[in-house]
Protein backbone atom coordinates (compact mmCIF):
# COMPACT_ATOMS: atom_id res chain seq x y z
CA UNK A 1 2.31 -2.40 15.81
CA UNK A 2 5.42 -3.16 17.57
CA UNK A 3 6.26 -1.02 21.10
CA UNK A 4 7.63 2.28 20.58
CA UNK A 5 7.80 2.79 24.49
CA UNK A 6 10.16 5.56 25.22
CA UNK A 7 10.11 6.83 21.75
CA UNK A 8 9.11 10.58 21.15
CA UNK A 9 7.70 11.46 17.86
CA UNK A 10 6.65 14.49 16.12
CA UNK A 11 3.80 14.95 13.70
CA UNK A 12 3.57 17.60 11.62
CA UNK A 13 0.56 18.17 9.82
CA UNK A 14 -0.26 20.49 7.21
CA UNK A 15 -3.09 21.65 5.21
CA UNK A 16 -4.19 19.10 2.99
CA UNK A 17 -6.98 17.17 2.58
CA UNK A 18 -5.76 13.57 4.26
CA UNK A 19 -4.96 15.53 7.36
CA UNK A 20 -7.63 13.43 8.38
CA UNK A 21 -5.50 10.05 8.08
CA UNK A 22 -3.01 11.38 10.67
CA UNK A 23 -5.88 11.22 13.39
CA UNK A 24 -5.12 7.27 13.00
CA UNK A 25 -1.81 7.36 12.95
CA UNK A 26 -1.29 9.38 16.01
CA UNK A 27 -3.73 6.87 17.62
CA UNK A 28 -1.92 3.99 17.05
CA UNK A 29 1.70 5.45 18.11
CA UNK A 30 -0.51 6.43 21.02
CA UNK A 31 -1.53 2.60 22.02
CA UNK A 32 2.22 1.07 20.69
CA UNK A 33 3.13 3.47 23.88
CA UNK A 34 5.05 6.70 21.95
CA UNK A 35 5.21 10.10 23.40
CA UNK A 36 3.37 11.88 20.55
CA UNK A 37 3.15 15.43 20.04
CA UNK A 38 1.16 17.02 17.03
CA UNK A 39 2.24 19.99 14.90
CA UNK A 40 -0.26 21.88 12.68
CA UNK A 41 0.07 24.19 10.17
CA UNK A 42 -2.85 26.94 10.63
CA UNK A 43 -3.82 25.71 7.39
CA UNK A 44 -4.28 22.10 8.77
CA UNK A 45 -7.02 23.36 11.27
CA UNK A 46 -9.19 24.32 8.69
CA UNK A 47 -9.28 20.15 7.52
CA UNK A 48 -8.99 18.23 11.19
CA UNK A 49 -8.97 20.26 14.51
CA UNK A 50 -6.16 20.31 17.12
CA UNK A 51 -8.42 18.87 19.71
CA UNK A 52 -8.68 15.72 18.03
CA UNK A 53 -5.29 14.90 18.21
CA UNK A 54 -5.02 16.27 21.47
CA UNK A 55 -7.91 13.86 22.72
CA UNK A 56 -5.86 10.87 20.77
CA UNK A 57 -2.38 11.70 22.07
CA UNK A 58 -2.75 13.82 25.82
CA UNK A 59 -0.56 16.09 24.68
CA UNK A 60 -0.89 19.90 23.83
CA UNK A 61 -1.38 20.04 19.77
CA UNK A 62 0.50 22.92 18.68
CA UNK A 63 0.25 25.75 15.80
CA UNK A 64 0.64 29.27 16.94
CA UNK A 65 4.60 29.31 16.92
CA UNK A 66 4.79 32.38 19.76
CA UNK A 67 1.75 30.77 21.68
CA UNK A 68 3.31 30.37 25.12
CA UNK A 69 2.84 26.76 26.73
CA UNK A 70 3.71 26.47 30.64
CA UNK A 71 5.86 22.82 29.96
CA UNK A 72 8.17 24.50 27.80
CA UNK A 73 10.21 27.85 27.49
CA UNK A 74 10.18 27.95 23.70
CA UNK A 75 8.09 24.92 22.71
CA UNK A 76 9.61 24.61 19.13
CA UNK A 77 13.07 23.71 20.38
CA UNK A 78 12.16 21.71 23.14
CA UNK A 79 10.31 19.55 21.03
CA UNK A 80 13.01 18.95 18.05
CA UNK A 81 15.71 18.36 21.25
CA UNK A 82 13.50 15.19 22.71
CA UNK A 83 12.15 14.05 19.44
CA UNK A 84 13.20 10.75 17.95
CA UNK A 85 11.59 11.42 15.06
CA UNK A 86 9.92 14.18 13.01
CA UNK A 87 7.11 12.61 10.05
CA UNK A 88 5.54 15.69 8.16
CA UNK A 89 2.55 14.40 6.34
CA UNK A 90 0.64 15.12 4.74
CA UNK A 91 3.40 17.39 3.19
CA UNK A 92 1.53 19.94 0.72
CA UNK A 93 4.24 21.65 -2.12
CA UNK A 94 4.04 24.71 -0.03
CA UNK A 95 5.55 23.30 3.20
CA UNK A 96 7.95 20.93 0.63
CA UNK A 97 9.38 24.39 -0.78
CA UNK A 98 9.61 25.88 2.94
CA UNK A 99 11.64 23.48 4.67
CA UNK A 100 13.60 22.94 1.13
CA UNK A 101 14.73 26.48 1.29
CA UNK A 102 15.07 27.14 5.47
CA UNK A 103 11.99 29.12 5.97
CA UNK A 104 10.58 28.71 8.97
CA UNK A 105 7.61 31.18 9.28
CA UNK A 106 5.60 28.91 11.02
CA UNK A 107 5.23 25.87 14.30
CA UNK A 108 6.10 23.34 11.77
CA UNK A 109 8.62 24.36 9.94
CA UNK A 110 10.97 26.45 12.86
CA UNK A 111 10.47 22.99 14.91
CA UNK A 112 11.79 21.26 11.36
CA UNK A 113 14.44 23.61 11.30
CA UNK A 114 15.54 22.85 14.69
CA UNK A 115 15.27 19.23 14.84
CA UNK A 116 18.66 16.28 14.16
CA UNK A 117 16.64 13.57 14.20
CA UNK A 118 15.37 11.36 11.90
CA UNK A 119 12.81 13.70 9.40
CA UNK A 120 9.94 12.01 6.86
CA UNK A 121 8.29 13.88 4.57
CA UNK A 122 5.14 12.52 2.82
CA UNK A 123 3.81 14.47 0.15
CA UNK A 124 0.14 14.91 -1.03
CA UNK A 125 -1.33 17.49 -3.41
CA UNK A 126 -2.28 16.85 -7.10
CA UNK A 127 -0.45 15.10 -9.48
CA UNK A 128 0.18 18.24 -11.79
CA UNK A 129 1.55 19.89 -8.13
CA UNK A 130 3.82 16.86 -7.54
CA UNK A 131 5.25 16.54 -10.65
CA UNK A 132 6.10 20.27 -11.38
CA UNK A 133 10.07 20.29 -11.69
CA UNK A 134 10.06 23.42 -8.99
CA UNK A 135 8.46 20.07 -6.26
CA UNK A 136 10.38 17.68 -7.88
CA UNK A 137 13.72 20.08 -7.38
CA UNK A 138 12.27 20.63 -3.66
CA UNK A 139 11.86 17.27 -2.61
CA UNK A 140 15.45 15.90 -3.93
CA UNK A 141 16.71 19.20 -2.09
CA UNK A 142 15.27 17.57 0.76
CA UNK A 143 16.85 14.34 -0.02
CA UNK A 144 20.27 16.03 0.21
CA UNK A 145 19.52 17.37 3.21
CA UNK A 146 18.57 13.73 5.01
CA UNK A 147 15.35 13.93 4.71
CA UNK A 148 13.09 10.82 3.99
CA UNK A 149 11.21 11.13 0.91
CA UNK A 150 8.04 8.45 1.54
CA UNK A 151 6.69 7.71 -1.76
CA UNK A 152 2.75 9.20 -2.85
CA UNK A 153 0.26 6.38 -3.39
CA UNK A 154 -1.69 6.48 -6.87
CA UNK A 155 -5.64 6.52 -6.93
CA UNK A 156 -8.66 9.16 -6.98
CA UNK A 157 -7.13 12.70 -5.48
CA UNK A 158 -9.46 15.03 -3.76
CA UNK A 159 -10.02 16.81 -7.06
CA UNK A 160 -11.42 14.07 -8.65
CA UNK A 161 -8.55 12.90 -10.99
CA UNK A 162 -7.17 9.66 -10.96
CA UNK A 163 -3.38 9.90 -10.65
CA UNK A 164 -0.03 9.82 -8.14
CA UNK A 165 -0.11 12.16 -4.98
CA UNK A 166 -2.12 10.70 -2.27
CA UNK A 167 -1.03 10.38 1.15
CA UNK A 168 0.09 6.69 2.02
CA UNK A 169 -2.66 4.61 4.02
CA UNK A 170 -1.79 4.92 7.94
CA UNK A 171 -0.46 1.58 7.76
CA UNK A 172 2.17 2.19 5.48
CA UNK A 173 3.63 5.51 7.32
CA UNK A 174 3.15 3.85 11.00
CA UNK A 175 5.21 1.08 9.11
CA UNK A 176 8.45 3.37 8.09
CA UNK A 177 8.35 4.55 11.98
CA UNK A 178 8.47 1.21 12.75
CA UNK A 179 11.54 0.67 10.91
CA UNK A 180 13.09 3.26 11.90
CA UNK A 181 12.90 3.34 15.48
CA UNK A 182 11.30 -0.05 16.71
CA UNK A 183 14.43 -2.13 17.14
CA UNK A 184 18.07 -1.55 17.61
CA UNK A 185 20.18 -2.07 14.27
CA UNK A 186 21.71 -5.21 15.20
CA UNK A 187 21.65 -6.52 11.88
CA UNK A 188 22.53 -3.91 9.94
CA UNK A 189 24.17 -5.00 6.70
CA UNK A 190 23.46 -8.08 7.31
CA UNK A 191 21.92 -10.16 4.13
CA UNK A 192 18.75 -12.48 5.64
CA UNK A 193 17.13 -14.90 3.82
CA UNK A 194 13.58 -16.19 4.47
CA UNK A 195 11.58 -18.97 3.20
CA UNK A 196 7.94 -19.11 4.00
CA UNK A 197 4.61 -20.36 3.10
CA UNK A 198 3.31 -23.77 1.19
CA UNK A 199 4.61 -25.30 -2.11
CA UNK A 200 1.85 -26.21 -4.47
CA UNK A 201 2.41 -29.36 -6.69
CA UNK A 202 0.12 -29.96 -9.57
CA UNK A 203 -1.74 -32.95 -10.34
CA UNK A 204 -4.05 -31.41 -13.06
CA UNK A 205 -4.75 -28.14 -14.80
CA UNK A 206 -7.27 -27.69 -11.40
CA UNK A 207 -5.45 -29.50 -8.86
CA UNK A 208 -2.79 -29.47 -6.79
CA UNK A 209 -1.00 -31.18 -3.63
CA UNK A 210 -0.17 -28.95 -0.59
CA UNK A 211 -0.60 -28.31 2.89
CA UNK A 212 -1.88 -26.27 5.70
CA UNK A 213 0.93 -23.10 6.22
CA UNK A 214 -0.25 -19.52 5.69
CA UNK A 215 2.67 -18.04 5.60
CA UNK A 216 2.53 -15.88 8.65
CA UNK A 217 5.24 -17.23 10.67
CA UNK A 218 7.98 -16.44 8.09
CA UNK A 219 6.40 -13.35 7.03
CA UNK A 220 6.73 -12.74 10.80
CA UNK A 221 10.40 -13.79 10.22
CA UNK A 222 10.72 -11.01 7.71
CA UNK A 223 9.56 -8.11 9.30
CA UNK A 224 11.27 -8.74 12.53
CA UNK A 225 14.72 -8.93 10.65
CA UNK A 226 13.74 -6.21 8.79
CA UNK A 227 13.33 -3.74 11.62
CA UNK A 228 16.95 -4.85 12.77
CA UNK A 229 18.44 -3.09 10.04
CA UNK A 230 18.91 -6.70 8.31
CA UNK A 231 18.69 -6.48 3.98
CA UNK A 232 15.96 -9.28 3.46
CA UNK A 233 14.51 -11.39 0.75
CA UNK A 234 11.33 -13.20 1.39
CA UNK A 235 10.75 -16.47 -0.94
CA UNK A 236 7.77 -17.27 -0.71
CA UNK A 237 5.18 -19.93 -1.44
CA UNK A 238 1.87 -19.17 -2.21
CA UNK A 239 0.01 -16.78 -0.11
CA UNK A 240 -2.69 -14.17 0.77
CA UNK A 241 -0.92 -12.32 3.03
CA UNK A 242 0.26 -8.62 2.91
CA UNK A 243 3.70 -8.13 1.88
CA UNK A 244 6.14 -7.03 4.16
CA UNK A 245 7.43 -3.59 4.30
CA UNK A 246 11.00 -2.90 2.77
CA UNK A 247 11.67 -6.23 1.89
CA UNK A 248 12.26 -7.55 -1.78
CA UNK A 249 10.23 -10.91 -2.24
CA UNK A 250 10.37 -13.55 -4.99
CA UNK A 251 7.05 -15.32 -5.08
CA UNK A 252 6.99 -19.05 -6.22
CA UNK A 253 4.96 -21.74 -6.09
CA UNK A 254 6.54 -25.37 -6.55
CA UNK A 255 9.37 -27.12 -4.66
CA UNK A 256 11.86 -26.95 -7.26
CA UNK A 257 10.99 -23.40 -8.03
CA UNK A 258 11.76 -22.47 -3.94
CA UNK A 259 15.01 -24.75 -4.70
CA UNK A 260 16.11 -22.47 -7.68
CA UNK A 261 15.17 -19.26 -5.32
CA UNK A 262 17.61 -20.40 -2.79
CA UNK A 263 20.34 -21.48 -5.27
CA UNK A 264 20.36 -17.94 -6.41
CA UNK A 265 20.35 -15.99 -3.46
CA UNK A 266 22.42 -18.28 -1.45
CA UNK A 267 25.78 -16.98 -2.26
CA UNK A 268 24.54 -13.28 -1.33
CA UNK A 269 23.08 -14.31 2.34
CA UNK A 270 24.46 -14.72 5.57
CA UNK A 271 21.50 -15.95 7.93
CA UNK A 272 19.15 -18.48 6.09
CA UNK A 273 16.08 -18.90 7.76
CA UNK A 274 13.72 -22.39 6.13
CA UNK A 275 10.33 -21.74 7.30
CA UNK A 276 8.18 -22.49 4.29
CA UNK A 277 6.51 -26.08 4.80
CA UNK A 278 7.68 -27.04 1.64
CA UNK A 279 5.74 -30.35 -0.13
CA UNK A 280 7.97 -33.54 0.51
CA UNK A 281 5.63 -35.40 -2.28
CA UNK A 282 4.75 -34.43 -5.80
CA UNK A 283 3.31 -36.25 -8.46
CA UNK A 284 4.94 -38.45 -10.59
CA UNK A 285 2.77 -37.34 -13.60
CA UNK A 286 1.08 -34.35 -14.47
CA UNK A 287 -2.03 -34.29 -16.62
CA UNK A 288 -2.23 -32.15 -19.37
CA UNK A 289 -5.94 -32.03 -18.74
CA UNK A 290 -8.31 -32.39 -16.04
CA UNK A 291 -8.53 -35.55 -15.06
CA UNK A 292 -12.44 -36.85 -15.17
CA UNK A 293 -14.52 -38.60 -12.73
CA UNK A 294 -14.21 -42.63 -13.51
CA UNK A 295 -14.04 -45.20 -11.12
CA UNK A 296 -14.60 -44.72 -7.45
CA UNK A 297 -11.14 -45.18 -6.59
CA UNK A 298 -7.54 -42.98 -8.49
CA UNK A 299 -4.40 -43.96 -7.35
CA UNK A 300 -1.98 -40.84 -8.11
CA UNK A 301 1.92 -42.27 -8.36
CA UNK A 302 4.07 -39.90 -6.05
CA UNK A 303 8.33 -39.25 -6.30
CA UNK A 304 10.01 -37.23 -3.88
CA UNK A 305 10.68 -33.37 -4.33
CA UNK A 306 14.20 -32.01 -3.71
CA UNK A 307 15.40 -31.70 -0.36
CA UNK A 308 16.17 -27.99 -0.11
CA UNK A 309 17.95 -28.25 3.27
CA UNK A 310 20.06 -31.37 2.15
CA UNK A 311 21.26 -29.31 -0.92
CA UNK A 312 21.88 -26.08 1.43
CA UNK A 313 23.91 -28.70 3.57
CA UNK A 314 26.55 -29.51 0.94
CA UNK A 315 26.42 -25.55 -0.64
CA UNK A 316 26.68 -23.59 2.03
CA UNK A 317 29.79 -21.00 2.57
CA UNK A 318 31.75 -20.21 5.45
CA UNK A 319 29.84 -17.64 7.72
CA UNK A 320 26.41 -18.99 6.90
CA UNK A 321 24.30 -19.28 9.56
CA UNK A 322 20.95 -21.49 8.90
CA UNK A 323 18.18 -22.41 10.98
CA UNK A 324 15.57 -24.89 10.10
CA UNK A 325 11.78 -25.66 10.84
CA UNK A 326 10.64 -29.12 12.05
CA UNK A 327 6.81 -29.86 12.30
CA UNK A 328 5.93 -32.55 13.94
CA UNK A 329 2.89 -34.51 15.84
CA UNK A 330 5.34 -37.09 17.89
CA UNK A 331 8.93 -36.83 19.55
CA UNK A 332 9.09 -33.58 18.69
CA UNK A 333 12.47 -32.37 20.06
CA UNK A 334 14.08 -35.93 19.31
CA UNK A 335 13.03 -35.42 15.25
CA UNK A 336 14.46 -32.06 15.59
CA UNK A 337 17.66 -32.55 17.22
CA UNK A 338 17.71 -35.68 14.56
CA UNK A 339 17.25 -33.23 11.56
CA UNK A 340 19.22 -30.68 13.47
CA UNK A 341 22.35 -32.85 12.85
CA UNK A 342 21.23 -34.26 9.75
CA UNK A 343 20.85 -30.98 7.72
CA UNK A 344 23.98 -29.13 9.39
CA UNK A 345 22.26 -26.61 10.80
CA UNK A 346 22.53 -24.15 13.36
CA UNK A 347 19.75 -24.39 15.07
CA UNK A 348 16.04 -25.59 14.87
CA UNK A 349 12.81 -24.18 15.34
CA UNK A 350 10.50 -27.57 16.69
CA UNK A 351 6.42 -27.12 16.51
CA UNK A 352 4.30 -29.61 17.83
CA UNK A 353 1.44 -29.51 15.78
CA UNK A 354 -0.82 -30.97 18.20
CA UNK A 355 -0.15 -28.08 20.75
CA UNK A 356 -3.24 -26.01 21.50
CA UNK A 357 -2.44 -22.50 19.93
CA UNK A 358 0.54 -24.16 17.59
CA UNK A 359 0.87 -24.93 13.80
CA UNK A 360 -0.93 -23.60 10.58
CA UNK A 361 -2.67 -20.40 9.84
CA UNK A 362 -3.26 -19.49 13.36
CA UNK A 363 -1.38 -16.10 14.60
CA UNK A 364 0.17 -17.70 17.55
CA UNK A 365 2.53 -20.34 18.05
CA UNK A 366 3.87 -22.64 20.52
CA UNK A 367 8.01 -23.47 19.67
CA UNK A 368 10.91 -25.04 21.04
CA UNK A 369 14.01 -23.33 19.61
CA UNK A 370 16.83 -26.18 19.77
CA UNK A 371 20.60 -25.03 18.79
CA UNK A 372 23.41 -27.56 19.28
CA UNK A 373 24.25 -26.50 22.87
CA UNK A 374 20.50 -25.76 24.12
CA UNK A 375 16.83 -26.61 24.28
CA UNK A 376 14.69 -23.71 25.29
CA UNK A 377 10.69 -24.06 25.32
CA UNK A 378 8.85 -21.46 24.35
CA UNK A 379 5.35 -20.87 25.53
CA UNK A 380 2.11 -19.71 23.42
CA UNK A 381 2.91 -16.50 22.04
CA UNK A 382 1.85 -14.48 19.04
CA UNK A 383 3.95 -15.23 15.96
CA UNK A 384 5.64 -11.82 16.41
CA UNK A 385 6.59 -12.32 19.78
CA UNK A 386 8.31 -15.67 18.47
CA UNK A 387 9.91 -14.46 15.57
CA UNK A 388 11.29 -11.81 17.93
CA UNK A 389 13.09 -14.66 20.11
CA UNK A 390 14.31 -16.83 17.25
CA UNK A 391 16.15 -13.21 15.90
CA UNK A 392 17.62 -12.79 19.31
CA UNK A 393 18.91 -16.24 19.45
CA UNK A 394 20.02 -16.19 16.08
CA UNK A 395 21.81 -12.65 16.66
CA UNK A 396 23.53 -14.35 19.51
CA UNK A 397 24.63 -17.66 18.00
CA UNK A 398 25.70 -15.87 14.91
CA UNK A 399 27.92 -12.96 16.54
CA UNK A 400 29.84 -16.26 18.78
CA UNK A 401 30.73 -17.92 15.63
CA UNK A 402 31.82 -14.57 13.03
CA UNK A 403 34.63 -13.67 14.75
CA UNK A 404 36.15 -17.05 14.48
CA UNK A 405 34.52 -17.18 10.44
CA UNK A 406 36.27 -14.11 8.93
């Protein structure tokens, strides 16, 4: 998970049955470096005790509302005042209709009450509970009122039904936190585009030409522009990776088909980012069946596949900003700067495949990021880490150049 350092976050947890999950969560907010401070209603105690979370956090868990605590005078306000952000989950249909309605008869809801910042509320009870029109009416009240609504997975409930109301994995709520509060949002309303992943080109019914990418360094891409406020759409090649959090994505699988994906959404996207390693041969034929063993040797007939970049070059409207991958195993920077001017683009991301650490389906990468006025060399760093640079670059380039566009 990305750094929350300096972050203070509230978790309030109340008494429902994946309690348990929030042990996890407040963990790993723990390690990305929050301040974390646990709420429980006295209902919650009965499913996960406070000195679990206390053990996980170092903090004081709190439940008794008029419980007096020697850091702070009255601990409910202090604690909305510093808080960044307030996630009440598991959120039963009792604590939904509380906070709808201003009651505050308890630690989590008067701290609720009190708090400005940003509030989440993930609900979890049974499905007949969750979609009773007196919860459905609470939680759009809530809505109103700027509260987050996360979604309830769907699977086997604690009472042994299959059906919608369980509480999100961990993942997926340390994941809206993360969007919320783990970068600044310096792309906000900005429209990214991201291409990522291999093309696969078929031969046969069973086979297929492609190459080496797993996809991580665009999906990488993604989230990072993602938790900069940045609208994104992920086109991507085939993959096995998880999907990326609050971004729409358009799965594909041949060159022309990521060509089509970029026609479309070019006209809606200001920063263009080609990642994908996208097939530069496909066959000439395709066989309508599998093709049988014969002779020792097959020679397969190859044509070129369209040049994505090349077609970006002579489409592309004023204000786009697009930056490029190059892979290569000699002159690395020279290819680069050569495709650099080539394509049109505003800048370049150069690997050097034979780099310890660098290239495909490995989670770190060594880069050099090349732009038209500078060369800077990157050293081994986790894909994150580098898709974090090539956004700041990119932010930078890009806000030099608007003015002047519009």
């Amino acid at each position: 998970m990305e750094s929350l350092e300096g972050k203070s976050i509230l978790l309030a947890v109340s008494g429902g049955i994946a309690a348990y999950k929030m042990a996890e969560v407040a963990s790993a907010l723990r390690q990305a470096d929050a301040q974390v401070h646990v709420l429980m209603t006295e209902n919650a105690t009965k499913f996960i005790t406070p000195l679990t979370f206390e053990t996980l956090t170092g903090n004081r868990c709190f439940v008794d509302t008029f419980e007096k605590d020697e850091d702070y005078n009255v601990a409910h306000i202090a604690l909305a005042q510093q808080a960044d952000l307030m996630m009440i989950a598991p959120a039963t249909a009792d604590v939904i209709a509380k906070l709808a309605h201003g009651i505050a008869d308890d630690m989590v809801t008067t701290t609720a009450l009190a708090a400005g910042c940003c509030k989440m509320v993930a609900p979890a009870m049974n499905t007949a509970m969750l979609e009773n029109p007196v919860t459905q009416d609470n939680m759009e009240t809530l809505g109103q009122y700027g509260y987050q609504i996360i979604p309830p997975d769907t699977g086997m409930l604690a009472c042994q039904t299959v059906g919608t109301g369980r509480l999100p994995e961990p993942q997926v709520l340390l994941d809206y936190i993360a969007w919320q509060l783990a970068r600044p949002k310096s792309l906000d309303g900005v429209r990214v585009t991201v291409t990522a992943g291999p093309t696969e080109e078929a031969l046969d019914p069973v086979r297929f030409l492609t190459n080496h990418s797993s996809g991580k360094m665009g999906y990488a891409l993604a989230r990072e522009a993602m938790l900069r406020g940045a609208s994104v759409t992920l086109i991507s090649g085939p993959s096995t990776l998880s999907a990326v959090p609050f971004v729409r994505v358009e799965n594909v699988t041949t060159a022309k088909e990521m060509l089509h994906a970029v026609q479309d959404v070019l006209p809606k996207t200001d920063i263009l980012i080609k990642s994908a390693a996208v097939a530069d041969y496909r066959p000439t034929h395709v066989y309508d069946e599998k093709i049988k063993k014969g002779s020792s040797k097959l020679t397969v007939e190859l044509e070129r596949t369209d040049d994505i970049l090349e077609w970006v070059s002579h489409n592309r409207h004023p204000g786009l900003f697009v930056c490029g991958f190059s892979m290569e195993t000699q002159d690395m920077v020279e290819n680069a700067k050569s495709k650099l001017e080539s394509k049109e683009l505003d800048m370049i991301v150069a690997n050097y495949l034979n780099e310890p650490g660098a290239g495909f389906a490995v989670d770190t990468n060594v880069v050099t990021l090349i732009t038209r006025e500078n060369t800077l060399p990157l050293p081994m760093m986790g894909k994150d880490q580098v898709a974090e640079r090539i956004m700041d670059i990119i932010a930078i380039k890009r806000s030099e150049n608007v003015p002047s566009q519009r």
